[in-house]
Protein backbone atom coordinates (compact mmCIF):
# COMPACT_ATOMS: atom_id res chain seq x y z
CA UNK A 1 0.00 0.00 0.00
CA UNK A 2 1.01 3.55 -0.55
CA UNK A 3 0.10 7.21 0.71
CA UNK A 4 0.82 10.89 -0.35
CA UNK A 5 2.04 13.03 2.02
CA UNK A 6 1.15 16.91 0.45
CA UNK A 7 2.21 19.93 1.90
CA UNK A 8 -0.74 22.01 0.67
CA UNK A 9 -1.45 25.84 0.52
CA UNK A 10 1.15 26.44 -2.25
CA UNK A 11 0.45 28.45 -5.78
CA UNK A 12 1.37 25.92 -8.75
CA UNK A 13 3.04 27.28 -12.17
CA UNK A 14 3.71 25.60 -15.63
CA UNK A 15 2.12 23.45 -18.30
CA UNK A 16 0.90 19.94 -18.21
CA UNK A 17 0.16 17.56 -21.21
CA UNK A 18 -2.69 15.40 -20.55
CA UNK A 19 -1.83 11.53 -20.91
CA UNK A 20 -3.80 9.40 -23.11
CA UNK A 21 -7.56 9.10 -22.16
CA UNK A 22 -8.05 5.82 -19.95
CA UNK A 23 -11.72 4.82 -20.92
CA UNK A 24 -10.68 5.25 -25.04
CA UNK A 25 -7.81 2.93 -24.44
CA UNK A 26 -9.28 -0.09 -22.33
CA UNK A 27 -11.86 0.19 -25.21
CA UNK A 28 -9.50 0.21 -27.85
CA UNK A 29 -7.12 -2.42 -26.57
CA UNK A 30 -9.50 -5.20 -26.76
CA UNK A 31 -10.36 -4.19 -30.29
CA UNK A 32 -6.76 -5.63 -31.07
CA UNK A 33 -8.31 -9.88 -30.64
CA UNK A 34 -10.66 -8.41 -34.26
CA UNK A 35 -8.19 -9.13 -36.26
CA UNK A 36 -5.23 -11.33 -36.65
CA UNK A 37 -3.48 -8.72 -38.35
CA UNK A 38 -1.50 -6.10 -36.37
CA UNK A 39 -2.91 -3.43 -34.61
CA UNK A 40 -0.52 -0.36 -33.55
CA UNK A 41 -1.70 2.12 -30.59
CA UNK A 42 -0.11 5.31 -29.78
CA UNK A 43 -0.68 7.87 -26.72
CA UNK A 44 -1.55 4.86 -24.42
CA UNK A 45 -1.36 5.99 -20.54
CA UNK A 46 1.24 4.67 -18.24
CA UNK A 47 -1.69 3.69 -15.93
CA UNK A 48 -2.40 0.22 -13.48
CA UNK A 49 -5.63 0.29 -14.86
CA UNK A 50 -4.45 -0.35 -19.05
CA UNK A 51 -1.35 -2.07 -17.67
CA UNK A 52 -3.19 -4.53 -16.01
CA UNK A 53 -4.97 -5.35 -19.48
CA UNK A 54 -1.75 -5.30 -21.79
CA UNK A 55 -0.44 -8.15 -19.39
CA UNK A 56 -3.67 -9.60 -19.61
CA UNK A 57 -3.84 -9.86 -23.59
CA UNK A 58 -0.10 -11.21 -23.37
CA UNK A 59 -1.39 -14.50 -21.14
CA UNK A 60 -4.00 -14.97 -23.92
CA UNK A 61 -1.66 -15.39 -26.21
CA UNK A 62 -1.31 -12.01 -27.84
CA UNK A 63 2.38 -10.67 -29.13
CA UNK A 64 2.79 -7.35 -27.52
CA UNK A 65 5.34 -4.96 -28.77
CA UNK A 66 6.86 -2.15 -26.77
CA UNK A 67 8.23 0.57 -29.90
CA UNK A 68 8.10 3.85 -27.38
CA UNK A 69 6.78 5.75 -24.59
CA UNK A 70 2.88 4.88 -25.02
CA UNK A 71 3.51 3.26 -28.13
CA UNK A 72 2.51 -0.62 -28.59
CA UNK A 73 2.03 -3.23 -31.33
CA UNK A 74 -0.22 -5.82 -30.82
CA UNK A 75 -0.63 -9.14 -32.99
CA UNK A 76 -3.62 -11.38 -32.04
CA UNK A 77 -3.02 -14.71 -34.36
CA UNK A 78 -2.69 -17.09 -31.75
CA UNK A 79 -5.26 -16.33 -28.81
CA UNK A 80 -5.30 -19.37 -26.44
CA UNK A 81 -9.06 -20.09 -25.80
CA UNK A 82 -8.29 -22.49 -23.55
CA UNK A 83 -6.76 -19.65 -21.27
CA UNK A 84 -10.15 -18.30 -20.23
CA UNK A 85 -11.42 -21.37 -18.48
CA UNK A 86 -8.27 -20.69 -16.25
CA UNK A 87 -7.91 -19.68 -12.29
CA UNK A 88 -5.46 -16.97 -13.18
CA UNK A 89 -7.85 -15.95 -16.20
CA UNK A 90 -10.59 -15.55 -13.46
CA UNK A 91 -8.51 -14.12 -11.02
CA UNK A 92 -6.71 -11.27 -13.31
CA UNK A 93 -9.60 -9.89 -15.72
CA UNK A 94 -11.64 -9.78 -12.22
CA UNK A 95 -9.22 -7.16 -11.08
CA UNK A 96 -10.11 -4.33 -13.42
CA UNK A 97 -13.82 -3.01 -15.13
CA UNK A 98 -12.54 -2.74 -18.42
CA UNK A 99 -12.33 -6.48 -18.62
CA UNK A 100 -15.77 -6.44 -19.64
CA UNK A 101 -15.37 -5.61 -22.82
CA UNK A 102 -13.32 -8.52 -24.02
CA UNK A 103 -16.02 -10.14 -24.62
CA UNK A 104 -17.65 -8.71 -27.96
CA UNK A 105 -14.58 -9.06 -29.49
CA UNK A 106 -13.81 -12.82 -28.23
CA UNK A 107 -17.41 -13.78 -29.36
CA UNK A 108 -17.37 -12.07 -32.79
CA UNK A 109 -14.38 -13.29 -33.44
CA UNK A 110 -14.06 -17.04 -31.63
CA UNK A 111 -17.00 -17.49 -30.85
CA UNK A 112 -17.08 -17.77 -27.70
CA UNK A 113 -16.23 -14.92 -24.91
CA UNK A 114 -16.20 -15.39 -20.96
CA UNK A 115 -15.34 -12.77 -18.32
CA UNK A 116 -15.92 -13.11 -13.94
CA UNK A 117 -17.51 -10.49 -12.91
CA UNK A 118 -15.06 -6.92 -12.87
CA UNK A 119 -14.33 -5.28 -10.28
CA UNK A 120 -12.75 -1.30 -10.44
CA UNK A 121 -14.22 1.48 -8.61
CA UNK A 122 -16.60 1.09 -5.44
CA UNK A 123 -19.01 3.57 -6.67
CA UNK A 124 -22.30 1.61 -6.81
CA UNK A 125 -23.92 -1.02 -8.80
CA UNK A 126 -22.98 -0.67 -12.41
CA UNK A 127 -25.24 -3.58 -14.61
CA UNK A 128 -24.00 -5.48 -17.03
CA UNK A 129 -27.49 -6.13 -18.46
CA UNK A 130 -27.03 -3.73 -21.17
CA UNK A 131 -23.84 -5.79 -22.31
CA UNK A 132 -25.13 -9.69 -22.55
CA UNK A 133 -28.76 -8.58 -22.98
CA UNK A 134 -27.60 -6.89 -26.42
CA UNK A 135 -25.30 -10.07 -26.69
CA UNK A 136 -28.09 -12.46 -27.04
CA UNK A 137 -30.17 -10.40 -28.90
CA UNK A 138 -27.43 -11.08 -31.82
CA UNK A 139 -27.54 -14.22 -31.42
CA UNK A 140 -25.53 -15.53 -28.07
CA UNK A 141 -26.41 -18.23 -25.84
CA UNK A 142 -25.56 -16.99 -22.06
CA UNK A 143 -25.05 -18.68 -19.14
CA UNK A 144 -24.25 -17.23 -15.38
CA UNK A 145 -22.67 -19.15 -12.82
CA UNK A 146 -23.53 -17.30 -9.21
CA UNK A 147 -20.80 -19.88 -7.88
CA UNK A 148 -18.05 -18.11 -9.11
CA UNK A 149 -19.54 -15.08 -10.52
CA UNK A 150 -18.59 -16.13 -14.15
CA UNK A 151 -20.64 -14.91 -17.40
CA UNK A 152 -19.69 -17.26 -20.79
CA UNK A 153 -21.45 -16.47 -23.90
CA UNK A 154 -21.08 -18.41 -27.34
CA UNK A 155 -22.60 -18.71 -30.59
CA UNK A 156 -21.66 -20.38 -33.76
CA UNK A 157 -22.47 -17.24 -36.10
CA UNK A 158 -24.00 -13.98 -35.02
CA UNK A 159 -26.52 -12.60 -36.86
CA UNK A 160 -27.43 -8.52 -36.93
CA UNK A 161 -30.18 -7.36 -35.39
CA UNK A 162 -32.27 -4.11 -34.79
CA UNK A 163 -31.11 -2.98 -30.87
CA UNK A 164 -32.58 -0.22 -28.69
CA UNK A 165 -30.92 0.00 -25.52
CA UNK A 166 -32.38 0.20 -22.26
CA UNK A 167 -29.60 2.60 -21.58
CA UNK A 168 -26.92 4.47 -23.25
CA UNK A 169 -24.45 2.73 -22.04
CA UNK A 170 -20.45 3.11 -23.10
CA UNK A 171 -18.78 -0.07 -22.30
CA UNK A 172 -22.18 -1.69 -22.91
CA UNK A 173 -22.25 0.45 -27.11
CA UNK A 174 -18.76 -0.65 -27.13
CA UNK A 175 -19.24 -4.18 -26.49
CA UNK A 176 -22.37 -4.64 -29.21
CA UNK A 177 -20.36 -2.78 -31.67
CA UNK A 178 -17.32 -4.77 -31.77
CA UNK A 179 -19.71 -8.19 -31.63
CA UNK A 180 -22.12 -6.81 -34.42
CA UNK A 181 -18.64 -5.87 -36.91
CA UNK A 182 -18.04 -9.47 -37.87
CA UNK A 183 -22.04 -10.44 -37.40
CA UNK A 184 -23.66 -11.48 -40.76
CA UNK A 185 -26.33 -8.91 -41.96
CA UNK A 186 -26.83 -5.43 -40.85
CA UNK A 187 -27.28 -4.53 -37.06
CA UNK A 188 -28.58 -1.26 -35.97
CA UNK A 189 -28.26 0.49 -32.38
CA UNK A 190 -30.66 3.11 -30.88
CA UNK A 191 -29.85 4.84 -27.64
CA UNK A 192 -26.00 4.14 -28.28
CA UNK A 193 -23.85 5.95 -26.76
CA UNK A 194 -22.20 8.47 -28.49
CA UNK A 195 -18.63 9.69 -26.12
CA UNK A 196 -16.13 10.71 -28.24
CA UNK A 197 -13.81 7.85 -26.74
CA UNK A 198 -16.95 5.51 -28.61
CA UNK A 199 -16.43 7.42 -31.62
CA UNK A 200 -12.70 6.60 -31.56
CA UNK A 201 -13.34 2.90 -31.57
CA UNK A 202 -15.79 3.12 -34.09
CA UNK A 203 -13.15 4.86 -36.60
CA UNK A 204 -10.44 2.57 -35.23
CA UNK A 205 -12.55 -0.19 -36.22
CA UNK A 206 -13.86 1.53 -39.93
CA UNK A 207 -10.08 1.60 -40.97
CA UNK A 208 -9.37 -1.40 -40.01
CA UNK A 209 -12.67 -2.45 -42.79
CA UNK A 210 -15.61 -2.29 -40.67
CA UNK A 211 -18.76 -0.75 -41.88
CA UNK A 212 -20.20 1.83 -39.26
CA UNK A 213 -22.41 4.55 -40.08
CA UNK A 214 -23.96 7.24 -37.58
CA UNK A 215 -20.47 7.68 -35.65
CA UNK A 216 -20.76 10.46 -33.25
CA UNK A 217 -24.59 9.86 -33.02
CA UNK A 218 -27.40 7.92 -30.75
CA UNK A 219 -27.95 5.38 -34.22
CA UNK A 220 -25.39 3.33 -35.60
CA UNK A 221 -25.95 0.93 -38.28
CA UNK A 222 -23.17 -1.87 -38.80
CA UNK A 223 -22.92 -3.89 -42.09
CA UNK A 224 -21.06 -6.92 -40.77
CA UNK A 225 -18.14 -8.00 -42.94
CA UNK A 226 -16.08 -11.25 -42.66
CA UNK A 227 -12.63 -10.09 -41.68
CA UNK A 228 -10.88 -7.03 -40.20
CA UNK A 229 -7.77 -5.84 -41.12
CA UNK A 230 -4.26 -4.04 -38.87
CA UNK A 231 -4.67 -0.42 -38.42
CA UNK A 232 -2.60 2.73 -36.61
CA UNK A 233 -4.47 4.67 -34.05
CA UNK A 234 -3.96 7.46 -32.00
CA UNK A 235 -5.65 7.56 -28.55
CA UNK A 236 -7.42 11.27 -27.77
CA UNK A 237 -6.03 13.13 -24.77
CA UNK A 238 -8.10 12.35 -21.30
CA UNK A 239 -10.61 14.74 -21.03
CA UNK A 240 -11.14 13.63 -17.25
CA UNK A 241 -7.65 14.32 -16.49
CA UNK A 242 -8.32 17.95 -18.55
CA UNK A 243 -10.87 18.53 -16.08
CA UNK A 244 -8.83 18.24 -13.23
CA UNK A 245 -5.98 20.33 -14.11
CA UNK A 246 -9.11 22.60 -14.26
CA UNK A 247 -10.08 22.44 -10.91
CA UNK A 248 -6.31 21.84 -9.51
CA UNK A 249 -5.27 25.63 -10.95
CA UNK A 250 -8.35 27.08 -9.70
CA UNK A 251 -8.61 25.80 -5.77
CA UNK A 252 -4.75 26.61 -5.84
CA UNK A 253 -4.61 29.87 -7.67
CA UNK A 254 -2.61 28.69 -10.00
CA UNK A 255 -1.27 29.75 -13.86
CA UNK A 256 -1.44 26.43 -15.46
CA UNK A 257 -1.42 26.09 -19.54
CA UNK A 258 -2.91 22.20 -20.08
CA UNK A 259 -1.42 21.87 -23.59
CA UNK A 260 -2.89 20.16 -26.96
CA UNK A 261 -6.49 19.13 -24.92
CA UNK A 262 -8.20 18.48 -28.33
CA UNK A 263 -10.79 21.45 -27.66
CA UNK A 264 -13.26 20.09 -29.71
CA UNK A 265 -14.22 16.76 -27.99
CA UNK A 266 -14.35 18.26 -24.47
CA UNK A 267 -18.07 19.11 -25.06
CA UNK A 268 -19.29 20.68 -21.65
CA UNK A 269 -16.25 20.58 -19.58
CA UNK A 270 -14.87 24.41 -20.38
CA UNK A 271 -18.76 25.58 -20.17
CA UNK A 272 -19.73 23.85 -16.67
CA UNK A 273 -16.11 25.13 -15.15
CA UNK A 274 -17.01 29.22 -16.74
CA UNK A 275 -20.10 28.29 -14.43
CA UNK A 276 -18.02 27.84 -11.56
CA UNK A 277 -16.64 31.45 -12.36
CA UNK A 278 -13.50 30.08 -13.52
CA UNK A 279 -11.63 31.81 -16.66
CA UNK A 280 -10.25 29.28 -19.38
CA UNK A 281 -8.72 30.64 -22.21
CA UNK A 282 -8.60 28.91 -25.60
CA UNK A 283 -5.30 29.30 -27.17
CA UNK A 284 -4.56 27.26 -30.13
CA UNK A 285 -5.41 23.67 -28.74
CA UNK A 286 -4.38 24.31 -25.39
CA UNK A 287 -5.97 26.08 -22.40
CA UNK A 288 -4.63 28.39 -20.31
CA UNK A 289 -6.07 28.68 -16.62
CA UNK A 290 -4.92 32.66 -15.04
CA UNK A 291 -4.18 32.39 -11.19
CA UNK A 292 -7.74 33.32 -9.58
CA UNK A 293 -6.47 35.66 -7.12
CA UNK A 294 -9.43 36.95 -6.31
CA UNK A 295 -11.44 33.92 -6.12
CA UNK A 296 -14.38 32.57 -8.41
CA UNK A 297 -17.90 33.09 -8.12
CA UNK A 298 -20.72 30.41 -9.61
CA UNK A 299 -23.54 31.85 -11.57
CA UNK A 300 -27.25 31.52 -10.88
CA UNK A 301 -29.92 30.68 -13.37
CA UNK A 302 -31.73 33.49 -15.27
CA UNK A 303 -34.08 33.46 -12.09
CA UNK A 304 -32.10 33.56 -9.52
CA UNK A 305 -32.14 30.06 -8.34
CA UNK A 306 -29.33 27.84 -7.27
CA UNK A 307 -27.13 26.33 -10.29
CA UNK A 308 -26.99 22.40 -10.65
CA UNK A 309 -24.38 20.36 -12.15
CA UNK A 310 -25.71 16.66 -13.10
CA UNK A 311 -23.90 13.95 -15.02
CA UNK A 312 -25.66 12.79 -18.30
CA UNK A 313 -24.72 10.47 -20.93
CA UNK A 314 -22.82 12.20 -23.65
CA UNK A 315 -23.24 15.11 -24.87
CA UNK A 316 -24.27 16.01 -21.01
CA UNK A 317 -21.70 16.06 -18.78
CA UNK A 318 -19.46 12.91 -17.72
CA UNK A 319 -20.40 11.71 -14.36
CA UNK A 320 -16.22 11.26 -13.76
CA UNK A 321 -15.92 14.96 -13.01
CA UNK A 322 -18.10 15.55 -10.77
CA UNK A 323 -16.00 14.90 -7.80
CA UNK A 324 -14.10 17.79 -9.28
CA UNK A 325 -16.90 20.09 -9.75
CA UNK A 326 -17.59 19.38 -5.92
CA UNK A 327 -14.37 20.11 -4.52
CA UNK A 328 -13.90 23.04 -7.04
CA UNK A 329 -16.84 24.68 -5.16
CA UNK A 330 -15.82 24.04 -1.65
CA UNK A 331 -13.76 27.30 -2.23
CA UNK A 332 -16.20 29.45 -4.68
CA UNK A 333 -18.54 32.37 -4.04
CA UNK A 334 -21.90 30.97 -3.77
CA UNK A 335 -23.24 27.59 -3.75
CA UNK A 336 -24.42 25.05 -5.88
CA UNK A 337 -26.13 21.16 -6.06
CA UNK A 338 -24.49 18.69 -6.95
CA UNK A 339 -26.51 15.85 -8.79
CA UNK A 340 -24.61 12.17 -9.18
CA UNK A 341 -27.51 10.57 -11.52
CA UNK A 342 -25.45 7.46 -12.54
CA UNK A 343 -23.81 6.06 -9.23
CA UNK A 344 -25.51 6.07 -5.79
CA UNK A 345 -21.97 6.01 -3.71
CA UNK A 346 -19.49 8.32 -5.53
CA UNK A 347 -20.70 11.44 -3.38
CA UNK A 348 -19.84 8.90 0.13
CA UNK A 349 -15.96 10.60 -0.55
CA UNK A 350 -17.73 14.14 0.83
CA UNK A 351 -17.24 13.17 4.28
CA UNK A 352 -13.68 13.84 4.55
CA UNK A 353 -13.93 17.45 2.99
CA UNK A 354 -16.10 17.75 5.34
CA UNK A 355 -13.49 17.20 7.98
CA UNK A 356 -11.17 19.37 6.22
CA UNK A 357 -13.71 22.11 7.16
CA UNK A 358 -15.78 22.44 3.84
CA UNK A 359 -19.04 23.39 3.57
CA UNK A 360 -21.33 20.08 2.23
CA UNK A 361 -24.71 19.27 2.70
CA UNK A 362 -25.48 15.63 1.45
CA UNK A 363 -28.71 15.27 0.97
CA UNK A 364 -29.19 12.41 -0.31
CA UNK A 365 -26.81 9.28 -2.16
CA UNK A 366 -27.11 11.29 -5.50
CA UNK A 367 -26.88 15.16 -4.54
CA UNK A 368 -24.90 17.24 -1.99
CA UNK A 369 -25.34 20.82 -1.79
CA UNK A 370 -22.15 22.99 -1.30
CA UNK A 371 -21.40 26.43 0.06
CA UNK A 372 -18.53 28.03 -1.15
CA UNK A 373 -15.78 29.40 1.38
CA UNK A 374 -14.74 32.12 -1.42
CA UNK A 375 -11.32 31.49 0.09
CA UNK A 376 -12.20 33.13 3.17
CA UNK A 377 -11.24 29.67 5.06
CA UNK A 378 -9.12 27.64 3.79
CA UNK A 379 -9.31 23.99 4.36
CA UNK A 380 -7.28 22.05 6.86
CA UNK A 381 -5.03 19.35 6.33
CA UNK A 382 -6.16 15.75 7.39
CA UNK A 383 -5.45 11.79 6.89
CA UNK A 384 -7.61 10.65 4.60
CA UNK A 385 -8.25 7.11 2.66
CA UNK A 386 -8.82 7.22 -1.88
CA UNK A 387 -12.01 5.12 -2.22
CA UNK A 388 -11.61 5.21 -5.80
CA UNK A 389 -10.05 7.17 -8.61
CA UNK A 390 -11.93 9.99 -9.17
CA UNK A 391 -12.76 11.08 -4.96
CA UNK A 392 -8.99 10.08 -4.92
CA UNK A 393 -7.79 12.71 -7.59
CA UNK A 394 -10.14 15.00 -5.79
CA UNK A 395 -8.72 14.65 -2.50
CA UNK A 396 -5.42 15.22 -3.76
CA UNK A 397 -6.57 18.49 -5.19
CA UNK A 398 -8.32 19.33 -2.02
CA UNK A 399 -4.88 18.57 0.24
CA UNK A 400 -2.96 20.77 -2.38
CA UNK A 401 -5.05 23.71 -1.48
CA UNK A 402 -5.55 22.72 2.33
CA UNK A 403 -3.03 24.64 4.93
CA UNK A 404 -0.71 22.49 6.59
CA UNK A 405 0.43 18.74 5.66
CA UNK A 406 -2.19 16.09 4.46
CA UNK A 407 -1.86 12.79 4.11
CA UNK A 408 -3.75 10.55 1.66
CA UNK A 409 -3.83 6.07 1.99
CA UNK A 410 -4.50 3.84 -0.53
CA UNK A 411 -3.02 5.79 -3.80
CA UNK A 412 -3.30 2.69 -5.65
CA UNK A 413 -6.73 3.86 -6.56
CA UNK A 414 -5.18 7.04 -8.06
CA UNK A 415 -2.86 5.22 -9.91
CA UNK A 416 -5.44 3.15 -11.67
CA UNK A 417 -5.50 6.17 -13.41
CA UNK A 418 -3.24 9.10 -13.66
CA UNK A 419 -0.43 8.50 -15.06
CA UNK A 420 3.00 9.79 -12.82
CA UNK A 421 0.71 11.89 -10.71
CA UNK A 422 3.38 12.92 -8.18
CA UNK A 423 6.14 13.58 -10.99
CA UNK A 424 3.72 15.79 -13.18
CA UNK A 425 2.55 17.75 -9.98
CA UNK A 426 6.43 18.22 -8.66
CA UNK A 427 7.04 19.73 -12.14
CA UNK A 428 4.28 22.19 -11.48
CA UNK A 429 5.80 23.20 -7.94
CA UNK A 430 3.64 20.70 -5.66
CA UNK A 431 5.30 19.69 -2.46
CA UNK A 432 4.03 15.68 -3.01
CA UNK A 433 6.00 12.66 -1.62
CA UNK A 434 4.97 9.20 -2.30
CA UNK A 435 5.37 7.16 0.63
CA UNK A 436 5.56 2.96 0.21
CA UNK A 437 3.98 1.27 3.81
């Protein structure tokens, strides 16, 4: 186990580059078993989380090439099947939730795909109904076994098939849409999701021969072909990671420039931070964040009433920032609700910034209402626990504000994913030290 131990109340300076966006790439990477041609990746974060699933394509028998920083070649032509009936199959693809999504890909193109049930972040129940109900509806015969918590599905051919979705699920799009490429016939999905990191895949997987129409929108019509060819992609920067170099310069009062952020697939992010009262500046493909000296203020509604941030499927705004959005507003003038729609325990984290002296009502699992200090009190530095990647980043930006020394367990959860947190933050001027226990 490791901990952080941050010396907060320091002012930050510099510029950051934004790794190589986490979701797109656990998506991505288990495109590669499509084809037994060979697929090379570029931008791919130095994270646990897509570590973890490299090493876990190598055990099933795919040739992995380091070339350079973020930089891989992968080769699926002999994928060992007999791998996934496996303890240490079980045991590793367990470990992270991106796992889930190997099995499309393996049913498409083997027939036959098999994942336990993930684990990942402790944020609340997150269904795979959307996944395996689509599954079968192509054509997949499933079977659960609540001994071991193991889903198989198989089928001999898949055959397309008009889908609406009970939700607009990412992993769950991403999952259909790499099954439904090598189907036979046409299959259509309504209520797909639509992220930009889904819209990656889907162009990942039209140069490599597929035949998806509607990219970028709710309806996506795949003409299944019979074989998939080796492609080059390039992963988008994380826009989660954007986000909180957002929040980081502004509860700091910090000049930060986040460089080449791909401005136009950030959607709401720059609008629901100008809410917050925080100035971004677009220049070129990077934005640059002045020191807020004199604090930020969140707006009102046309009316007068209190401003609410909620998560909503793409184009709405991604549920992973939220944690940010809270923190961010700990130290605003004002106040604002907070809505978590998606996940009934990612607000739980509040309790410990309210120890650090903020100002939090939760009201419920899904909303908290803050009041903003306006920097009139700072926080105060605590020992606190990361329940899961996102609170974790958040508590990390809360410490670096926070007067005195703060000390945060369980960084593992950070890692999953942000790449070389402590190194990118020393760069900046943070006073961070990892500690190893």
């Amino acid at each position: 186990m490791g901990s952080f131990q941050i010396e907060g109340g320091h002012s930050l300076k510099g510029n950051i580059t934004p790794q190589g966006a986490k979701n797109e790439a656990l998506q991505i990477l288990c495109a590669v078993l499509l084809t037994e041609e060979t697929v090379t990746i570029s931008n791919i974060p130095d994270i646990v989380d897509v570590n973890k699933l490299i090493r876990l394509l190598q055990k099933m028998g795919v040739k992995v090439a380091f070339l350079e920083k973020g930089k891989y070649a992968f080769t699926a032509d002999a994928v060992d099947l007999n791998f996934l009936e496996t303890q240490e199959y079980k045991t590793d693809a367990k470990q992270l939730r991106g796992s889930v999504m190997l099995v499309g890909p393996m049913l498409s193109k083997f027939g036959k795909g098999s994942i336990p049930r993930p684990g990942g972040d402790k944020i609340g129940r997150r269904r795979l109904d959307t996944h395996f109900e689509g599954l079968k509806l192509l054509g997949a015969n499933f079977n659960y076994s609540k001994e071991d918590y193991f889903y198989t599905v198989n089928a001999d051919q898949l055959q397309g098939r008009d889908i609406l979705l009970e939700e607009a699920s990412v992993t769950g799009t991403a999952n259909i849409v790499m099954a439904a490429v090598l189907a036979r016939g046409t299959t259509t999905i309504y209520n797909a999701a639509c992220e930009p990191y889904l819209q990656q895949l889907c162009k990942m997987l039209n140069s490599m021969g597929a035949k998806i129409s509607g990219v970028g929108s709710n309806l996506l019509t795949i003409e299944g072909v019979s074989a998939l060819s080796g492609t080059e992609h390039r992963v988008l920067p994380d826009m989660v990671e954007i986000g909180s170099w957002i929040g980081l310069a502004a509860m700091t009062k910090s000049e930060i420039t986040i460089q080449n952020v791909s401005w136009d697939d950030l959607g709401q992010i720059p609008n629901v931070f100008s809410k917050l009262g925080i100035q971004l500046e677009r220049k070129g493909d990077d934005i640059f964040i002045p020191s807020h000296q004199n604090g930020y203020e969140i707006q009102s509604y046309i009316d007068g009433s209190i401003l609410t941030v909620a998560d909503a499927p793409w184009p709405g705004f991604t549920p992973d920032l939220l944690s940010i959005v809270l923190v961010v507003a700990t130290q605003a003038r004002g106040s604002v609700l907070i809505h978590q729609k998606m996940f009934e325990s990612r607000l739980f984290f509040v309790d410990k910034l309210i120890d650090m002296g903020a100002k939090i009502i939760l009201c419920d699992p899904h909303r908290a209402t803050v009041i903003g200090h306006d920097f009139k009190s700072q926080l105060k530095s605590t020992v606190m626990t990361s329940p899961d990647i996102r609170a974790g980043i958040s508590l990390l930006i809360a410490a670096l504000s926070a007067k005195g020394t703060s000390t945060i367990h369980n960084i593992e959860q950070i890692d999953r994913g942000y790449e070389d947190i402590e190194g990118r933050l020393k760069a900046l001027g943070a006073k961070i030290t990892r500690m190893e226990t």
